[in-house]
N, C-alpha and C. Protein backbone atom coordinates (compact mmCIF):
# COMPACT_ATOMS: atom_id res chain seq x y z
N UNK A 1 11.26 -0.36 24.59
CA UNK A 1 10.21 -1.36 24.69
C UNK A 1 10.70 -2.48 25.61
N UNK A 2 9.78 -2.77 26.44
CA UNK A 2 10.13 -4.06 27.10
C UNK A 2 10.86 -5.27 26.52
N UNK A 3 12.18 -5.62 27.17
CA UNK A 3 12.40 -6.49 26.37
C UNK A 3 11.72 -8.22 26.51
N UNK A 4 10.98 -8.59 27.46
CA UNK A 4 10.21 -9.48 27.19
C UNK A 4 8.89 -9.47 26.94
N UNK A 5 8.96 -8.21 26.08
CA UNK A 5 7.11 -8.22 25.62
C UNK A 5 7.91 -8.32 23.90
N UNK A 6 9.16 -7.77 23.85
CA UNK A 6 9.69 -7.71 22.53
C UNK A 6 9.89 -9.72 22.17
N UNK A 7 10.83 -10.22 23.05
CA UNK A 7 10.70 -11.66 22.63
C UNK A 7 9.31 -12.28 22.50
N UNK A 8 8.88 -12.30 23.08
CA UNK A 8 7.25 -12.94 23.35
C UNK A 8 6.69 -12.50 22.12
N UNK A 9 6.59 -11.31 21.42
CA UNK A 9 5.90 -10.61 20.18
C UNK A 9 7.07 -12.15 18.83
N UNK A 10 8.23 -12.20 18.78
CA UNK A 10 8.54 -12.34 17.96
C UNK A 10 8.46 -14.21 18.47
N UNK A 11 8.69 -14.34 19.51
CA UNK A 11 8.47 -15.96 19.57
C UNK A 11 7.51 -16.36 19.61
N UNK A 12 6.30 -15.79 19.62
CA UNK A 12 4.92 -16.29 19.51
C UNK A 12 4.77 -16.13 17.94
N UNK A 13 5.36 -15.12 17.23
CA UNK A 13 4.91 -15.48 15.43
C UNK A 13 6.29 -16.78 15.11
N UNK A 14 7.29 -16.65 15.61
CA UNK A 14 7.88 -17.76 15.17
C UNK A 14 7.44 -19.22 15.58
N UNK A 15 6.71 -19.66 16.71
CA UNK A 15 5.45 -20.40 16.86
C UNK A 15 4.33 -20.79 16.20
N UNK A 16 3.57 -19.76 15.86
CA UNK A 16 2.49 -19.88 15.19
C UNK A 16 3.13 -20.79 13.56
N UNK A 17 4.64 -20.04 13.36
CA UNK A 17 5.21 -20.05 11.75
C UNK A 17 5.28 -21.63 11.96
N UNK A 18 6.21 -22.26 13.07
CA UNK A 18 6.57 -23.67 13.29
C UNK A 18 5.28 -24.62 13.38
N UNK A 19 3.98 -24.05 13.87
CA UNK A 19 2.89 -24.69 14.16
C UNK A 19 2.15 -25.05 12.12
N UNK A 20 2.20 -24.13 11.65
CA UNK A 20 2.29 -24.14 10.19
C UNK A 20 3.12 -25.36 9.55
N UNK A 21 4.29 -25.17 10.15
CA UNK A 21 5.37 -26.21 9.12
C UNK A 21 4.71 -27.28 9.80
N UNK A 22 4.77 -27.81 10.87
CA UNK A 22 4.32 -28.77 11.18
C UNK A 22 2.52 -29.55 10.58
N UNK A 23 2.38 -28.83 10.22
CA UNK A 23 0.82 -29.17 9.32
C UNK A 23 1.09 -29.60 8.00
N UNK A 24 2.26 -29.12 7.46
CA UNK A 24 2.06 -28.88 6.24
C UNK A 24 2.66 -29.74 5.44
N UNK A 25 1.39 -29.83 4.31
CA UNK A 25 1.52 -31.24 3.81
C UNK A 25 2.41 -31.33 2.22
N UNK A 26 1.83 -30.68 1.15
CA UNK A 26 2.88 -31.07 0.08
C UNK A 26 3.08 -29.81 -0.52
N UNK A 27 4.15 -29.70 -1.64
CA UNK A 27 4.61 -28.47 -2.09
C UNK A 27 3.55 -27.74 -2.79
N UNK A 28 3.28 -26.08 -2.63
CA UNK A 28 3.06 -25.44 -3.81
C UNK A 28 4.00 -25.24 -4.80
N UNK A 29 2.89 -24.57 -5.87
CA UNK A 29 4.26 -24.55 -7.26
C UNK A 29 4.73 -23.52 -7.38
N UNK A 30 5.90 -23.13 -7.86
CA UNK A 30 6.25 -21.94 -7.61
C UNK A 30 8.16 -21.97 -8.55
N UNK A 31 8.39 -20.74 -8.94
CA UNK A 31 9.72 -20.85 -9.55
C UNK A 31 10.77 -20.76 -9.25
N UNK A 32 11.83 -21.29 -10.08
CA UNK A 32 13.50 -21.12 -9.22
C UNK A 32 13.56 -19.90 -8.39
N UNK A 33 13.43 -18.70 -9.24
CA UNK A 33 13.67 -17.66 -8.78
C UNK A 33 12.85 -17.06 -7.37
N UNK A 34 11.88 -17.35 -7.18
CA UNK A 34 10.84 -17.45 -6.05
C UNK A 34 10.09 -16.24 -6.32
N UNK A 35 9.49 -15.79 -5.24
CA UNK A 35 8.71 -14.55 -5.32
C UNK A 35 9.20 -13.19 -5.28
N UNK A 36 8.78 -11.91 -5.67
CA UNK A 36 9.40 -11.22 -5.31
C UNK A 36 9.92 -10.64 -3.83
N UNK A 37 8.71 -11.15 -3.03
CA UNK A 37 8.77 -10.55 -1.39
C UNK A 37 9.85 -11.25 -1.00
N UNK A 38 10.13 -12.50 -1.13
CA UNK A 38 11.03 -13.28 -0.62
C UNK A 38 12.09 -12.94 -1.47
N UNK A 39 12.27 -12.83 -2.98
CA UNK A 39 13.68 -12.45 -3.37
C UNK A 39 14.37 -10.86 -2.61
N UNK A 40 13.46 -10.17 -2.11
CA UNK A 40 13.48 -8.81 -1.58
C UNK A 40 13.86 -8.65 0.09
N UNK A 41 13.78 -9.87 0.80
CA UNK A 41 13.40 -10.03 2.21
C UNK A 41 14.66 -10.53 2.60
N UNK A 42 15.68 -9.90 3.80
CA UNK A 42 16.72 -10.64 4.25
C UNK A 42 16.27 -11.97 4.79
N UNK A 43 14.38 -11.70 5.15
CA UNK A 43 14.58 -13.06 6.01
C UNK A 43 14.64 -14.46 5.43
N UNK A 44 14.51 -14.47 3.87
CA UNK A 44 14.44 -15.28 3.26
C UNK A 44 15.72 -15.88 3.33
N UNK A 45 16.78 -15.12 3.97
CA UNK A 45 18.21 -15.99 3.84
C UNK A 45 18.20 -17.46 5.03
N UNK A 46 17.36 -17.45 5.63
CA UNK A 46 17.33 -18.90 6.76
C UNK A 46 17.69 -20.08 5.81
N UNK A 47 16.99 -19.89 4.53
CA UNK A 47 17.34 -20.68 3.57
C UNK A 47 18.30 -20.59 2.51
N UNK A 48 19.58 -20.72 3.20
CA UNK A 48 20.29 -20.46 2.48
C UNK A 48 21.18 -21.49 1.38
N UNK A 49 20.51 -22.62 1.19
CA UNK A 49 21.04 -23.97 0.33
C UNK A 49 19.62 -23.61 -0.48
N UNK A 50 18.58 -22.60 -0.28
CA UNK A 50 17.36 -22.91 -1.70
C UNK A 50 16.86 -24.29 -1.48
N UNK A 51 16.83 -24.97 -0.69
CA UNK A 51 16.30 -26.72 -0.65
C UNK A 51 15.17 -26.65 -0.02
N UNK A 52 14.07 -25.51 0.53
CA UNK A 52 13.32 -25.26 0.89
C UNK A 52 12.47 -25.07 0.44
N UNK A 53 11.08 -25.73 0.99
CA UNK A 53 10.14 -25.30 -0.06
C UNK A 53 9.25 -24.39 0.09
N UNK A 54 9.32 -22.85 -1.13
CA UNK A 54 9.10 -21.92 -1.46
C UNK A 54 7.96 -21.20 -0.61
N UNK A 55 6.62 -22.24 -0.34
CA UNK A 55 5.78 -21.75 0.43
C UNK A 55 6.30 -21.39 2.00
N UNK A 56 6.41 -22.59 1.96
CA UNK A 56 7.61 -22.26 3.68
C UNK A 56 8.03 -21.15 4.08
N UNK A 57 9.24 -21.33 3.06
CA UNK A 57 10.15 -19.87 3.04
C UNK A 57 8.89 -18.47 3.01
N UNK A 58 8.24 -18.52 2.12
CA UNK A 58 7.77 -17.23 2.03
C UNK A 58 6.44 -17.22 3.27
N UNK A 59 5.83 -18.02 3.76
CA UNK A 59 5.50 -17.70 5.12
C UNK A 59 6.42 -17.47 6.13
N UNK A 60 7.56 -17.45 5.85
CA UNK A 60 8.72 -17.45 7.43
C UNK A 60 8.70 -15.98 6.97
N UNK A 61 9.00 -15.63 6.07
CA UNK A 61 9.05 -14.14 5.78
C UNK A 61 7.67 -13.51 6.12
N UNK A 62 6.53 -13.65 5.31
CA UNK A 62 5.89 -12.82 6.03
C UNK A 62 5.64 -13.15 7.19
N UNK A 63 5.81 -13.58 8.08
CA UNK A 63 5.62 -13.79 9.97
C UNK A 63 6.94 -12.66 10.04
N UNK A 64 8.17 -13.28 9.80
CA UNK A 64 8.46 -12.03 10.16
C UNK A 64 8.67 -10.76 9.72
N UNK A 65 8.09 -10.38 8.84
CA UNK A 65 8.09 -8.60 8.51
C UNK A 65 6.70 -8.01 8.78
N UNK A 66 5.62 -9.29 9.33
CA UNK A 66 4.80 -8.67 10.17
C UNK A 66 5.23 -8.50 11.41
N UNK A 67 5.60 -9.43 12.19
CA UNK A 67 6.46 -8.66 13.52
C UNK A 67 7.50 -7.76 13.68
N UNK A 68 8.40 -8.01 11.97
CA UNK A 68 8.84 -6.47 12.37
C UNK A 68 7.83 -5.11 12.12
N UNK A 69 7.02 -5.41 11.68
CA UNK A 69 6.08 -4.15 11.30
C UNK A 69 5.54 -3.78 12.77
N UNK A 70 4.74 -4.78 13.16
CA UNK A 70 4.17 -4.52 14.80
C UNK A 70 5.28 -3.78 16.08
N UNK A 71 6.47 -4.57 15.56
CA UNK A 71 7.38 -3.85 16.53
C UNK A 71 8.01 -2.05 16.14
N UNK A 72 7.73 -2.46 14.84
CA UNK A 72 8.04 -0.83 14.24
C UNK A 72 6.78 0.42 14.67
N UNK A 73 5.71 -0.32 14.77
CA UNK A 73 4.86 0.41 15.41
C UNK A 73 5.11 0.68 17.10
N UNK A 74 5.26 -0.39 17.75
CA UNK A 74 5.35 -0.08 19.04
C UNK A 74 6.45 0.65 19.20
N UNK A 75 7.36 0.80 18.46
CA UNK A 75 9.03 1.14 18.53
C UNK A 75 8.52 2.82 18.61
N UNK A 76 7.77 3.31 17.21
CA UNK A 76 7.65 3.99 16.99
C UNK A 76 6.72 5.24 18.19
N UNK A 77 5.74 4.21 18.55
CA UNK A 77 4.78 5.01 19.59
C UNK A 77 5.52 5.39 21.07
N UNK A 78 6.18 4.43 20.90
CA UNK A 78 6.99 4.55 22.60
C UNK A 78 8.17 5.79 22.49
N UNK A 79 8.67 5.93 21.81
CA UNK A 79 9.56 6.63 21.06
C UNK A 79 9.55 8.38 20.86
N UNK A 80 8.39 8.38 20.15
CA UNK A 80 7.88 9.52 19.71
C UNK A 80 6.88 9.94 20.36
N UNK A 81 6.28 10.25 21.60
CA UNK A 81 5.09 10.66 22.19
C UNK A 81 4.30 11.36 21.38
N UNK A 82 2.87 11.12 22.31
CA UNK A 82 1.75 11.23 21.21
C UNK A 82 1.71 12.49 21.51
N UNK A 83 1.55 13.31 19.58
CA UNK A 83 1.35 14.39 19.89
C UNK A 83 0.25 14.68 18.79
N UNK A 84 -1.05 14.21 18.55
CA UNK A 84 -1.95 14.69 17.94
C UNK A 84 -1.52 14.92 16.25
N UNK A 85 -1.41 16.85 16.49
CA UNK A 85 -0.92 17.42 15.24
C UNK A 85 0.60 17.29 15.09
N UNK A 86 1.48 16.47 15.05
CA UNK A 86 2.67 16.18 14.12
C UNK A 86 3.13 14.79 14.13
N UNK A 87 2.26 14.03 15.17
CA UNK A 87 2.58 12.20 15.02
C UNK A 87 2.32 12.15 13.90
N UNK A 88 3.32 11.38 13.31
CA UNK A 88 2.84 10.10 11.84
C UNK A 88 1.93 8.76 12.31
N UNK A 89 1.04 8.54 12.17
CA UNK A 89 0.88 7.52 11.93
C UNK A 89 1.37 6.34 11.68
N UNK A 90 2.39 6.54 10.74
CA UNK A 90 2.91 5.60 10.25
C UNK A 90 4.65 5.62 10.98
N UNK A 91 5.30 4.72 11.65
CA UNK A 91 6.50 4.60 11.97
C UNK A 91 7.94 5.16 11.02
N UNK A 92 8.43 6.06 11.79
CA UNK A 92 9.40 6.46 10.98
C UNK A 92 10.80 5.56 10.57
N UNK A 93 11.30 5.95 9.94
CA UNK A 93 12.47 5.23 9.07
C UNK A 93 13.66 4.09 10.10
N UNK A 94 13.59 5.24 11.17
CA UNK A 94 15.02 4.80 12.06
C UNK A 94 14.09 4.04 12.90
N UNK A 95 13.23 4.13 13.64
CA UNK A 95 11.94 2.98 14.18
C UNK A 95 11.70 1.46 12.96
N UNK A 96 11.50 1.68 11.77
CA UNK A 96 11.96 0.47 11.47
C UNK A 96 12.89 -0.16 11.35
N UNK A 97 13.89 0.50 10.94
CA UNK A 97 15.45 0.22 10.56
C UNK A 97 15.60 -0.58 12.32
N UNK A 98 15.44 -0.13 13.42
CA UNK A 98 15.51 -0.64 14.38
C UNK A 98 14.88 -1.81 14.70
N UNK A 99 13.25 -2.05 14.16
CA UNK A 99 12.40 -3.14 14.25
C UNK A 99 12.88 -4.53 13.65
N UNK A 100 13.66 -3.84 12.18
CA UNK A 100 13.96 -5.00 11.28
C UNK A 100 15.45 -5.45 12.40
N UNK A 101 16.21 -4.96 12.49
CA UNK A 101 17.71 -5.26 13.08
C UNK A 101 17.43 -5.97 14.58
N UNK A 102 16.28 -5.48 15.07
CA UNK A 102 16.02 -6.43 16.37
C UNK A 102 15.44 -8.02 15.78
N UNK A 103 14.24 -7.73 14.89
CA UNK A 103 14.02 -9.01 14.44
C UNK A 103 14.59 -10.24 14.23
N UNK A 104 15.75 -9.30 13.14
CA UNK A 104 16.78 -10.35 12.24
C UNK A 104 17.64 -10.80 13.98
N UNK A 105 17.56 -10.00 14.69
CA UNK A 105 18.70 -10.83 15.14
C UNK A 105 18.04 -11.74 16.29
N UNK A 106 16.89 -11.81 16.65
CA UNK A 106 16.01 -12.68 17.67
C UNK A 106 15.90 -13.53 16.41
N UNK A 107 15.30 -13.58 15.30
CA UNK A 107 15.08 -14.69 14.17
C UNK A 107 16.72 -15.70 14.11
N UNK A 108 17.74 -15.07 14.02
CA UNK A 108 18.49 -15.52 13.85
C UNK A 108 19.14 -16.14 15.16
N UNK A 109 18.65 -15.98 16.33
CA UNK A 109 19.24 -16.90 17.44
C UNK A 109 18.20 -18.25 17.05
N UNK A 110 17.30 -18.20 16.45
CA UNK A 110 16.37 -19.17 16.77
C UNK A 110 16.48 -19.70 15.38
N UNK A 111 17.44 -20.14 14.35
CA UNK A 111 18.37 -19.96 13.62
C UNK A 111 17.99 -21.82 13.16
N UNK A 112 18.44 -22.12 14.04
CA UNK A 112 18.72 -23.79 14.18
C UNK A 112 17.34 -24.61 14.55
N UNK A 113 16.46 -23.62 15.29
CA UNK A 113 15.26 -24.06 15.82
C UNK A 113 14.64 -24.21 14.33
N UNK A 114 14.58 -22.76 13.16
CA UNK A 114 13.80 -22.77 11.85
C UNK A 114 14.32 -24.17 11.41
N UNK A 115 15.27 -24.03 11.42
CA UNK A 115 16.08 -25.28 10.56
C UNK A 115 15.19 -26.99 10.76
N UNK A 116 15.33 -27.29 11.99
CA UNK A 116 14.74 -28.45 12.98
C UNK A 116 13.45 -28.64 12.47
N UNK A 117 13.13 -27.22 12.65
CA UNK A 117 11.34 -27.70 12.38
C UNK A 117 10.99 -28.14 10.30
N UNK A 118 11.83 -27.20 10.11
CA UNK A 118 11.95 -27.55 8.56
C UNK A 118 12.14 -28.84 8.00
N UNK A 119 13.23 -28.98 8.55
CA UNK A 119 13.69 -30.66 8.17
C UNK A 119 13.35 -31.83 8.64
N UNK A 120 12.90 -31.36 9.85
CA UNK A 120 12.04 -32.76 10.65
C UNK A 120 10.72 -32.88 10.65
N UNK A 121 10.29 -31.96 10.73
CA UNK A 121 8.46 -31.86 9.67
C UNK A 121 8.30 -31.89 8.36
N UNK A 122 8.17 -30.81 7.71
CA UNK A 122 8.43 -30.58 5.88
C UNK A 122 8.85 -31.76 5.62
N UNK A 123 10.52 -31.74 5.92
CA UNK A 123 11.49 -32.32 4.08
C UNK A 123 11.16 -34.09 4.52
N UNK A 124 10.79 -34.62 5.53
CA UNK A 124 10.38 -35.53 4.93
C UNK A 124 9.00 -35.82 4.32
N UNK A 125 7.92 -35.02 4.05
CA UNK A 125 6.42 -35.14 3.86
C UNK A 125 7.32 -34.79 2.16
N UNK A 126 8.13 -33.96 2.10
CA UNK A 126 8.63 -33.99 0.69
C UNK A 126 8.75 -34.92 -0.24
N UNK A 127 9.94 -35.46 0.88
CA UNK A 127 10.36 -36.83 -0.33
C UNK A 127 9.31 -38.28 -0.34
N UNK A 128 8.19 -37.89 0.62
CA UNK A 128 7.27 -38.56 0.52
C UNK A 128 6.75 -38.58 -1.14
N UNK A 129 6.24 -36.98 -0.83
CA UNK A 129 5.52 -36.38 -2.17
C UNK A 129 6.31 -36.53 -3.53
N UNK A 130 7.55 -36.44 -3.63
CA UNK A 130 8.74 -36.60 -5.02
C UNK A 130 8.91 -38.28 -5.44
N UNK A 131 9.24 -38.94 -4.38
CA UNK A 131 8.14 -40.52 -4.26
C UNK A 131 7.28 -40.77 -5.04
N UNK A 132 6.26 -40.31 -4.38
CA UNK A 132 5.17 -40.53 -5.10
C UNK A 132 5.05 -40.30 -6.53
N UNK A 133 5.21 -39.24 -6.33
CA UNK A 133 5.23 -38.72 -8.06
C UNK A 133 6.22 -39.32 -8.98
N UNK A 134 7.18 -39.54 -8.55
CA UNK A 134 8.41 -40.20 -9.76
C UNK A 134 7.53 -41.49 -9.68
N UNK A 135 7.53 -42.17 -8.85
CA UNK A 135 6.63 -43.96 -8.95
C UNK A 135 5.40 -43.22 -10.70
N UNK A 136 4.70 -42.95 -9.97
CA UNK A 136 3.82 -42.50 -10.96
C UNK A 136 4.26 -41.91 -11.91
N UNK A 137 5.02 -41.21 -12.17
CA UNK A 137 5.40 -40.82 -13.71
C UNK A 137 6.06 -42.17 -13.97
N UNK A 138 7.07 -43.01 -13.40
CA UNK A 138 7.69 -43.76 -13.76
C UNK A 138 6.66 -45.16 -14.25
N UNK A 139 5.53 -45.55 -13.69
CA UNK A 139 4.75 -46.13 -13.97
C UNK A 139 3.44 -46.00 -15.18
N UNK A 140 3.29 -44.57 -15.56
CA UNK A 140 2.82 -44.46 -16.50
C UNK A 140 3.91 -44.56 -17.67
N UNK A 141 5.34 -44.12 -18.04
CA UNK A 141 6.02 -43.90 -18.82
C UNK A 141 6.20 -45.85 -19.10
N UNK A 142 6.36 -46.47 -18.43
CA UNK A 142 6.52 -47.71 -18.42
C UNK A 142 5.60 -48.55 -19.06
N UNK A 143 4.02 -48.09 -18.55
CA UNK A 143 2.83 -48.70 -19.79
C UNK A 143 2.78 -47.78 -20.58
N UNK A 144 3.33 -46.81 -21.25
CA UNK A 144 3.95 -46.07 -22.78
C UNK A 144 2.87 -45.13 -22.58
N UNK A 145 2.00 -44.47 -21.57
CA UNK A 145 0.84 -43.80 -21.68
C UNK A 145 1.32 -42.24 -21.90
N UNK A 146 2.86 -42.08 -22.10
CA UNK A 146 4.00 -40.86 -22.29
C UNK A 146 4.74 -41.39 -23.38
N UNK A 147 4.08 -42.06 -24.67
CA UNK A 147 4.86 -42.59 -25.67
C UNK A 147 5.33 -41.41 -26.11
N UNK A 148 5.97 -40.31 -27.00
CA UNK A 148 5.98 -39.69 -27.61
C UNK A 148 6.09 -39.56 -29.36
């Protein structure tokens, strides 16, 4: 596959992903443990301190295991010529195994870029939001409206 139709495929979803963080305003809820796609997903390791918040993370993942999927397709078609009666449809094993290992490693040059956009968009709209909310719990607990 071309290799600048291959970057362009994966830096345009890592774009679209950064154009996201940059919008995005306060946390969903969600548990320590996170989701399963993301407990399941290498790409979930960008976050590797867990200080991320969950929605984030699990849109960075699916952006990319849809581009690795798209590339597993193209991997696959270019690969295997079309032959009617014995093409799969569906991309074979070593075509993804290849899609994911190109991914991870274009995701991971751009490594510091996830990071940037995370911390300089997101985590401060965060501690905006944790702000807010402690004031307010702290202000109701204070006129006893949390007496117990």
């Amino acid at each position: 596959m071309n290799r600048h139709a291959l970057n362009d495929l994966i830096e345009c979803s890592l774009q679209r992903w950064y154009r996201s963080v940059s919008e995005w305003r306060s946390p969903a809820g969600g548990t320590k443990a996170g989701c399963v796609r993301c407990r399941e997903s290498e790409f979930a390791a960008f976050d590797r301190s867990g200080h991320w918040p969950h929605d984030l993370i699990h849109s960075l993942v699916a952006t990319l295991e849809l581009a690795m999927t798209q590339l597993a397709v193209a991997l696959h078609e270019e690969q295997h010529p079309r032959d009617d009666s014995c093409r799969s449809a569906e991309p074979c094993s070593s075509c993804i195994d290849s899609a994911r290992a190109t991914v991870r490693a274009c995701a991971s040059r751009h490594a510091q870029d996830i990071a940037d956009v995370i911390n300089e968009c997101a985590m401060p709209r965060l501690a905006v939001y944790v702000e807010m909310n402690t004031n307010l719990a702290l202000n109701a607990a204070t006129r006893g409206e949390w007496a117990s």
